[in-house]
C-alpha atoms as a PDB file:
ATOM      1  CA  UNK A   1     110.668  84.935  41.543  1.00  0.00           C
ATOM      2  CA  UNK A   2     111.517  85.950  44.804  1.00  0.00           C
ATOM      3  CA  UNK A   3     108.720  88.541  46.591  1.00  0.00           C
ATOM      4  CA  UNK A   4     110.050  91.630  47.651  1.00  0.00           C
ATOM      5  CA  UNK A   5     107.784  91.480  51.019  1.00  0.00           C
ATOM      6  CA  UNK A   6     109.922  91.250  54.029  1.00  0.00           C
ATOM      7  CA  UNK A   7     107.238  91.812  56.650  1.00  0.00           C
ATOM      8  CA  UNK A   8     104.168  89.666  57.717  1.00  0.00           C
ATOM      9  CA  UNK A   9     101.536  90.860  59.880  1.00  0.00           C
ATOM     10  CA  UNK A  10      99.263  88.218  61.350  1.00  0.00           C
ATOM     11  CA  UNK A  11      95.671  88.168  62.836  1.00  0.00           C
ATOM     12  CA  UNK A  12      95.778  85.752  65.916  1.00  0.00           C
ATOM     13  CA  UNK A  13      92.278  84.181  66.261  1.00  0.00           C
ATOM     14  CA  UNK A  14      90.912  81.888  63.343  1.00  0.00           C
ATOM     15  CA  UNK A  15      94.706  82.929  61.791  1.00  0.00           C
ATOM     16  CA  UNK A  16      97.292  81.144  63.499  1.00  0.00           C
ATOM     17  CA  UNK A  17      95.180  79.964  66.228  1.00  0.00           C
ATOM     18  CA  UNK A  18      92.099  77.563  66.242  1.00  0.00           C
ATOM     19  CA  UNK A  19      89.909  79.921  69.045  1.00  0.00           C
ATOM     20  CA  UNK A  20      87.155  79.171  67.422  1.00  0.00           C
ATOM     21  CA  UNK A  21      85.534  77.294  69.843  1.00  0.00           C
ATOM     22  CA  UNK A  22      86.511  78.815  72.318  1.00  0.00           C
ATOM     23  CA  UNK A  23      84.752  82.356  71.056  1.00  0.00           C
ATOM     24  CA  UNK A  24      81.408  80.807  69.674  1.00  0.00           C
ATOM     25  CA  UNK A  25      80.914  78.691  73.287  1.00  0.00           C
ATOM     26  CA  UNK A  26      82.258  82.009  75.692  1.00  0.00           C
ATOM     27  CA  UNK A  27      79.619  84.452  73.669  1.00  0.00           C
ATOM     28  CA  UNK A  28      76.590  81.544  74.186  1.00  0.00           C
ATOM     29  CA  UNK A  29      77.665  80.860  77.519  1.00  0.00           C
ATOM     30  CA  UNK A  30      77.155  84.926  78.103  1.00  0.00           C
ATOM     31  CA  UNK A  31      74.308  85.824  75.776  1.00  0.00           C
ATOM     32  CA  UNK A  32      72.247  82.944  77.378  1.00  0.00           C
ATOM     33  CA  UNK A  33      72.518  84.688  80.619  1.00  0.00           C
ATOM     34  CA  UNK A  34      71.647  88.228  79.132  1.00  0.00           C
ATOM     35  CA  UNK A  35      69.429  87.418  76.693  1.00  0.00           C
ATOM     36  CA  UNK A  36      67.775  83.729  77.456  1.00  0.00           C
ATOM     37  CA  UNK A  37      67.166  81.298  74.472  1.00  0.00           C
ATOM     38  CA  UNK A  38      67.993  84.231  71.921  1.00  0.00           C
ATOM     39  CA  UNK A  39      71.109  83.229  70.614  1.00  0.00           C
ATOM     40  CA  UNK A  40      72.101  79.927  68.308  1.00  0.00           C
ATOM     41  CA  UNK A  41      75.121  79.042  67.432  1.00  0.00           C
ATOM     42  CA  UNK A  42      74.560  80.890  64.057  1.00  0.00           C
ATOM     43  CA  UNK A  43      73.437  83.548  65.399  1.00  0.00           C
ATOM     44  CA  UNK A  44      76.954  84.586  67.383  1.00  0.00           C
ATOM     45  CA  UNK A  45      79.057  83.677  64.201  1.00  0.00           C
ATOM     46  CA  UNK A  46      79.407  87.367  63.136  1.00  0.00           C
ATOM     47  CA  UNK A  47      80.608  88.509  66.803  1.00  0.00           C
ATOM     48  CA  UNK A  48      83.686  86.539  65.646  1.00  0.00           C
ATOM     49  CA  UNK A  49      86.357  89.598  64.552  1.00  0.00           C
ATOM     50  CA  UNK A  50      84.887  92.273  65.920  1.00  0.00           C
ATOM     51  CA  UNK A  51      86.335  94.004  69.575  1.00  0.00           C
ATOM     52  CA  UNK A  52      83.851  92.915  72.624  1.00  0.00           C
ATOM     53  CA  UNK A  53      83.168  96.414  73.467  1.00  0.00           C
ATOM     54  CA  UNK A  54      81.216  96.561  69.935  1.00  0.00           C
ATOM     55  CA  UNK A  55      79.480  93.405  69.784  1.00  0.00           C
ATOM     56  CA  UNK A  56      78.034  93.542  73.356  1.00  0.00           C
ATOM     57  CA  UNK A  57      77.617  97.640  72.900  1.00  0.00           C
ATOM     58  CA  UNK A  58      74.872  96.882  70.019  1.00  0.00           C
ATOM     59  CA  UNK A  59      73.346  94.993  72.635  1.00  0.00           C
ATOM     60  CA  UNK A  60      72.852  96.644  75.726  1.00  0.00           C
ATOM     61  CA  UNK A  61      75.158  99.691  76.269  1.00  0.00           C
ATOM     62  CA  UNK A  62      74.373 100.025  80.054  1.00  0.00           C
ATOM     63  CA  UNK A  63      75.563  96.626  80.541  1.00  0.00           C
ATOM     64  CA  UNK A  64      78.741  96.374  78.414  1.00  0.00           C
ATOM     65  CA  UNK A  65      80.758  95.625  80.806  1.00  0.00           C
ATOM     66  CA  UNK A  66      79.042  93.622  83.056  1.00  0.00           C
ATOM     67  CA  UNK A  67      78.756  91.362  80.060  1.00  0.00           C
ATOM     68  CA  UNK A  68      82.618  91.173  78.965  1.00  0.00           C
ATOM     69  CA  UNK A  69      83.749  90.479  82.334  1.00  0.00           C
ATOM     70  CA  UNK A  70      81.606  87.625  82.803  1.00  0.00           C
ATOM     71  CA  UNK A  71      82.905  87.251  79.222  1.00  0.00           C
ATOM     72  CA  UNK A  72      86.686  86.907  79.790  1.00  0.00           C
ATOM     73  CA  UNK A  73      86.152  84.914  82.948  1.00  0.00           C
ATOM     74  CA  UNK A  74      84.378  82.061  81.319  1.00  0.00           C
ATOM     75  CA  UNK A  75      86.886  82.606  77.985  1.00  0.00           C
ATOM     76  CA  UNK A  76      89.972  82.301  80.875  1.00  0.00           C
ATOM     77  CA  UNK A  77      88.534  79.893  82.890  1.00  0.00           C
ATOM     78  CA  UNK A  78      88.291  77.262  79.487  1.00  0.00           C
ATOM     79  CA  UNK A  79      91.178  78.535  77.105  1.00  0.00           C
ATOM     80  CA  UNK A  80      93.248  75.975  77.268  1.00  0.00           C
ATOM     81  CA  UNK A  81      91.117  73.028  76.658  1.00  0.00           C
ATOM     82  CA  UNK A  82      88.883  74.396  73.670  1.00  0.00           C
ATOM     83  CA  UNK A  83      92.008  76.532  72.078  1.00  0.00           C
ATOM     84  CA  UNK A  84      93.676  73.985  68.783  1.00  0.00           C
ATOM     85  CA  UNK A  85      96.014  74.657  66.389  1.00  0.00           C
ATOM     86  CA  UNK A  86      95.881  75.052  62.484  1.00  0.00           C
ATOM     87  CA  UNK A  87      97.722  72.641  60.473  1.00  0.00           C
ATOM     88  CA  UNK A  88     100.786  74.198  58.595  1.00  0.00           C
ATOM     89  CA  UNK A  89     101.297  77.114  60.921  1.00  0.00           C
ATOM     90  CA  UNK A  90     104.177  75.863  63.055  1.00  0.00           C
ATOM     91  CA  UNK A  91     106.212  75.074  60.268  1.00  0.00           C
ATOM     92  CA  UNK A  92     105.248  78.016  58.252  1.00  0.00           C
ATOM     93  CA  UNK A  93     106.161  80.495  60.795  1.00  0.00           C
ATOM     94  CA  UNK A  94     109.710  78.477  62.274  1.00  0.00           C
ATOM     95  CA  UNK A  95     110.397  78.841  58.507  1.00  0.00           C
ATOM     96  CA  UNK A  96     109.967  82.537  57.762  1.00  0.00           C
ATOM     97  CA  UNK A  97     111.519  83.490  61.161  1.00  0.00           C
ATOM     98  CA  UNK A  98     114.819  81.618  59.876  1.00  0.00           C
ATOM     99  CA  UNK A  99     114.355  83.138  56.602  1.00  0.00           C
ATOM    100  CA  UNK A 100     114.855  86.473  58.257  1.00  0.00           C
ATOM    101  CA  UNK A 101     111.255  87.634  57.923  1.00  0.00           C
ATOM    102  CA  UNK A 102     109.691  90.519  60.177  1.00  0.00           C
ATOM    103  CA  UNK A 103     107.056  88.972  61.932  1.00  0.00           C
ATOM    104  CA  UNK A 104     103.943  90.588  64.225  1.00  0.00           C
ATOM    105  CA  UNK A 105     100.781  90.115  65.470  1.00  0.00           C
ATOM    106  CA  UNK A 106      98.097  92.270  64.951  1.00  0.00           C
ATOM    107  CA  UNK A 107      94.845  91.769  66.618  1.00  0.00           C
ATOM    108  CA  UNK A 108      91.498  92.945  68.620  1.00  0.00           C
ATOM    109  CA  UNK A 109      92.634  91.040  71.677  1.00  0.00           C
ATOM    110  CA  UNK A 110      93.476  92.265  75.050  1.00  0.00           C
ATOM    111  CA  UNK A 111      97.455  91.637  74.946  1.00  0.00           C
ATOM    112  CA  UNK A 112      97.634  89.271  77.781  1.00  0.00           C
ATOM    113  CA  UNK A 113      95.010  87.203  76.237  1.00  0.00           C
ATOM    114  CA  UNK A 114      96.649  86.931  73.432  1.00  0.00           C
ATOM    115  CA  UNK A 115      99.836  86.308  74.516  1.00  0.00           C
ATOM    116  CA  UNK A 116      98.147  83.270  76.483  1.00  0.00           C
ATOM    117  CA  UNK A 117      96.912  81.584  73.347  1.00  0.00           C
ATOM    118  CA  UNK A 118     100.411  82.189  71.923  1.00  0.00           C
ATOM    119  CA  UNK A 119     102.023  80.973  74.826  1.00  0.00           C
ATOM    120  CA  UNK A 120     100.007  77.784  74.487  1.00  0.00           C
ATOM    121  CA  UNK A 121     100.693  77.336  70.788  1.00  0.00           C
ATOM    122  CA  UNK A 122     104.430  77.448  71.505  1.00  0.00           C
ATOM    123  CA  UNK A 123     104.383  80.233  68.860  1.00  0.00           C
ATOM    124  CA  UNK A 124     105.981  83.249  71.452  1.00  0.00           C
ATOM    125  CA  UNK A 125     109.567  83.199  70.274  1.00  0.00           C
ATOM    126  CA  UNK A 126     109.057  83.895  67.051  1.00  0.00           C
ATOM    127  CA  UNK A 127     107.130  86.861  67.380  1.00  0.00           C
ATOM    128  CA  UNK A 128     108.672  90.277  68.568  1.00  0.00           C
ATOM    129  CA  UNK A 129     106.003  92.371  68.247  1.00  0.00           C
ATOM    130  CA  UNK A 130     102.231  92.863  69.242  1.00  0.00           C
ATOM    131  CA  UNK A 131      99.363  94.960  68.656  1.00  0.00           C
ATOM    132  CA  UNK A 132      96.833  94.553  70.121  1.00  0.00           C
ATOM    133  CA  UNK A 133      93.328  96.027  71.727  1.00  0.00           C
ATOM    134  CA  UNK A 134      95.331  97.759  74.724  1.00  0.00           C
ATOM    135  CA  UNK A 135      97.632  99.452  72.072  1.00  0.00           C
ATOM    136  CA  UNK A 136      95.724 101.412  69.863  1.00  0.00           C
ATOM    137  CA  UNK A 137      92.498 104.187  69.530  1.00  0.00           C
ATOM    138  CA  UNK A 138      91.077 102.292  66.389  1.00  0.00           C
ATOM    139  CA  UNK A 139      90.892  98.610  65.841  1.00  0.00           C
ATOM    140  CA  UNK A 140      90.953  96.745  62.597  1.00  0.00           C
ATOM    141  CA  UNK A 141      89.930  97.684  59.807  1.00  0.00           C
ATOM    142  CA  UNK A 142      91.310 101.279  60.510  1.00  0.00           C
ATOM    143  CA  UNK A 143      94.798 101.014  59.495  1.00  0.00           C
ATOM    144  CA  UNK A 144      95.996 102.827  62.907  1.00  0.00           C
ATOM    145  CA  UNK A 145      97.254  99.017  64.406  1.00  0.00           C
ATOM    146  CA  UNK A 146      98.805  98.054  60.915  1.00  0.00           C
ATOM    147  CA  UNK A 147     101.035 101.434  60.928  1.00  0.00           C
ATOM    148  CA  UNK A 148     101.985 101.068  64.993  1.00  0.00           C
ATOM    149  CA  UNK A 149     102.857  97.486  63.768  1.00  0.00           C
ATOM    150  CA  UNK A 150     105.483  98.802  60.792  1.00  0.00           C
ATOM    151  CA  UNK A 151     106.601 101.482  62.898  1.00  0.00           C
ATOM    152  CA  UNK A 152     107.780  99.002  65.695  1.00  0.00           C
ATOM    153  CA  UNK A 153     109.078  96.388  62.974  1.00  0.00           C
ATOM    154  CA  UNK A 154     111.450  99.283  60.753  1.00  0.00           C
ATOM    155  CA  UNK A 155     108.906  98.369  58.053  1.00  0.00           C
ATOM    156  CA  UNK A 156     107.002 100.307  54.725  1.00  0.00           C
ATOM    157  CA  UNK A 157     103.295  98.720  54.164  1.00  0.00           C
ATOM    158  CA  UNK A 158     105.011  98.462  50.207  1.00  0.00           C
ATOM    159  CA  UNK A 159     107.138  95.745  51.640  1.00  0.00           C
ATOM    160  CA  UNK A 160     104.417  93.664  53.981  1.00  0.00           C
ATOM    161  CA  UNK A 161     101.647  91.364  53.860  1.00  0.00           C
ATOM    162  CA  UNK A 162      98.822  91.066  56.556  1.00  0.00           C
ATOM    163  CA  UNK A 163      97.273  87.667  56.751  1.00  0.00           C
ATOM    164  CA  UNK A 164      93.719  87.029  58.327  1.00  0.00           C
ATOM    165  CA  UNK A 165      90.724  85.272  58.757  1.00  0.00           C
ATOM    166  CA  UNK A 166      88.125  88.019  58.914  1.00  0.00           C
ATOM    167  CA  UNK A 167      87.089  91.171  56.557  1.00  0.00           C
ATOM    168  CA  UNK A 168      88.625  93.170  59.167  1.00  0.00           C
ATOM    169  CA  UNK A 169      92.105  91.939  58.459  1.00  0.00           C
ATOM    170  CA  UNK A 170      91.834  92.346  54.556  1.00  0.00           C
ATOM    171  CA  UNK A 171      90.434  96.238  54.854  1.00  0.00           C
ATOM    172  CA  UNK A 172      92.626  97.207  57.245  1.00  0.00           C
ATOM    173  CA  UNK A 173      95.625  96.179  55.423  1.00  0.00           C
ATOM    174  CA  UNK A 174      93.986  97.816  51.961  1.00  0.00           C
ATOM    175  CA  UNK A 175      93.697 100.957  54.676  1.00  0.00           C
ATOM    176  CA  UNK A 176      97.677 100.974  55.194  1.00  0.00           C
ATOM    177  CA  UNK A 177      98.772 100.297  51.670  1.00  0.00           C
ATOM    178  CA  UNK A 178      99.839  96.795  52.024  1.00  0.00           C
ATOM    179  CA  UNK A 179      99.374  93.219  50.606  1.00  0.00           C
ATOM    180  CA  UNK A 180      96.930  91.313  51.904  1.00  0.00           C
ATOM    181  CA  UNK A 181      96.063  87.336  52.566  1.00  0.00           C
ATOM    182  CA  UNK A 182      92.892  85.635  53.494  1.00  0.00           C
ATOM    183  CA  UNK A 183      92.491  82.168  54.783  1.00  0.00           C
ATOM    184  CA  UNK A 184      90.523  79.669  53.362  1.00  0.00           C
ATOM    185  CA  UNK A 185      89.962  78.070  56.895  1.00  0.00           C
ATOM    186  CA  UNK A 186      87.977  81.142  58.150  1.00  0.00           C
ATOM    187  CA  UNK A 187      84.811  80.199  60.196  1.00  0.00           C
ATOM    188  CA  UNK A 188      82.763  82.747  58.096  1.00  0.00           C
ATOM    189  CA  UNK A 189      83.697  81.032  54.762  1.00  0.00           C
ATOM    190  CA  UNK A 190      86.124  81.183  52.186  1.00  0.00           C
ATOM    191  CA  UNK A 191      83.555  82.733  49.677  1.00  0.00           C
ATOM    192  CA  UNK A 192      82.549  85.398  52.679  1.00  0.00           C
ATOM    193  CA  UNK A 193      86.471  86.495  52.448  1.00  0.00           C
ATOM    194  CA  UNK A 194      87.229  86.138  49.044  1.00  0.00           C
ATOM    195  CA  UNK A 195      84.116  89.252  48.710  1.00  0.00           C
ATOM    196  CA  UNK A 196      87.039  91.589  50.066  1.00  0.00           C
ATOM    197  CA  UNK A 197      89.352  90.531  47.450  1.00  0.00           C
ATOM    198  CA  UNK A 198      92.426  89.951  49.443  1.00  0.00           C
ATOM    199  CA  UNK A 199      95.289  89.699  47.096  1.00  0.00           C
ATOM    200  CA  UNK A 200      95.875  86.287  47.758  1.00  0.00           C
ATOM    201  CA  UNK A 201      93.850  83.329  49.543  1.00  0.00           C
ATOM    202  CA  UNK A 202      95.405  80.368  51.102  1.00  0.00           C
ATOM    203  CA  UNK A 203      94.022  76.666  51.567  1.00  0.00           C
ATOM    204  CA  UNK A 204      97.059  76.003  53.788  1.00  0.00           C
ATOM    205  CA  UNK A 205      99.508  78.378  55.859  1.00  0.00           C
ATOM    206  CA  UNK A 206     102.111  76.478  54.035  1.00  0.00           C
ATOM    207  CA  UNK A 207     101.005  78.397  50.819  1.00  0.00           C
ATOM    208  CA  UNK A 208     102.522  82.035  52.214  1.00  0.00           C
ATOM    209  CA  UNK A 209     106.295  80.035  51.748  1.00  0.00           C
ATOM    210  CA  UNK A 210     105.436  79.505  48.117  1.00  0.00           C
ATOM    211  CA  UNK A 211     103.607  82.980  47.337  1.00  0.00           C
ATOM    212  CA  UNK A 212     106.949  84.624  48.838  1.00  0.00           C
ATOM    213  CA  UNK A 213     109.345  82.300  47.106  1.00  0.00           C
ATOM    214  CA  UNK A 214     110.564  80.583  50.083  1.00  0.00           C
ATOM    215  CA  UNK A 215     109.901  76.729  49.237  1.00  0.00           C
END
């Protein structure tokens, strides 16, 4: 049966986007210089979702940002080389964009980040809009970037489905009233997201054509 959801909101990193690399090596590449030998690999796994300004404010709130900009200059400076993509998402999202689906981003990036990882994905065309950190008061899970999102896309939260990789994506789209997806492929675990209870959990991108009747 054909779903009634018209609307897909997608996280960026650890969604569509392999960053994961990129995020665990830029946080011990900056914690080692703040905080020497403190910080394993492990340790910076739950800084992954959550906006810079809160992981590094826990910290040390007199250095915050000291300690993103030497952030986002090491996270620039190697983007391209550590940034992959997922297998399945190309294909997935060239497929609902010809099916006529309303497509957005939705994430705790600084836009022109973001739009740099898309950029290098070759995923840019098919997305018309994005929120992210620049755009809003409250980040995920509040539902304040999900409803800028629908407002800019014509769309009800009744009729969309947010997809993403952290607990932040699943609660903020419970928040707004819509459907919600988890990935399997989430760094954290697919056990950590299914605790959230998403309404649906995919092992592939490729799944989202079959849970909205598309294949």
């Amino acid at each position: 049966m054909k779903s009634k959801i018209n609307t897909i909101l997608f996280d960026l990193d650890g969604t569509l986007i392999d960053t994961n690399e990129l995020i665990i090596s830029t946080y011990l590449h900056t914690l080692e210089k703040y905080f020497p030998g403190k910080y394993s690999r492990e340790d910076v796994l739950p800084f992954l979702g959550p906006t810079l300004h809160e992981v590094f404010g826990k910290m040390d709130p007199n250095r915050v940002e000291e300690m993103i900009t030497d952030y986002r200059t090491y996270n620039i400076a190697n983007h391209d080389a550590l940034v992959k993509e997922f297998v399945g998402v190309m294909e997935t999202i060239e497929t609902l964009k010809e099916k006529g689906y309303k497509l957005a981003i939705v994430t705790t990036k600084r836009e022109d980040v973001a739009f740099k990882g898309l950029r290098l994905m070759k995923l840019d065309p098919f997305f018309d809009v994005m929120i992210a950190y620049d755009h809003v008061k409250k980040v995920k899970p509040d539902p304040e970037p999900i409803f800028l999102a629908l407002e800019k896309l014509g769309s009800k939260p009744e009729e969309t489905l947010m997809v993403g990789d952290n607990f932040h994506d699943v609660l903020a789209g419970k928040n707004a009233g819509t459907k919600t997806a988890g990935v399997a492929w989430s760094i954290k675990g697919r056990e950590y997201l299914a605790k959230y209870e998403p309404d649906f959990m995919l092992e592939n991108m490729t799944d989202l054509l079959s849970i909205l009747g598309e294949e």
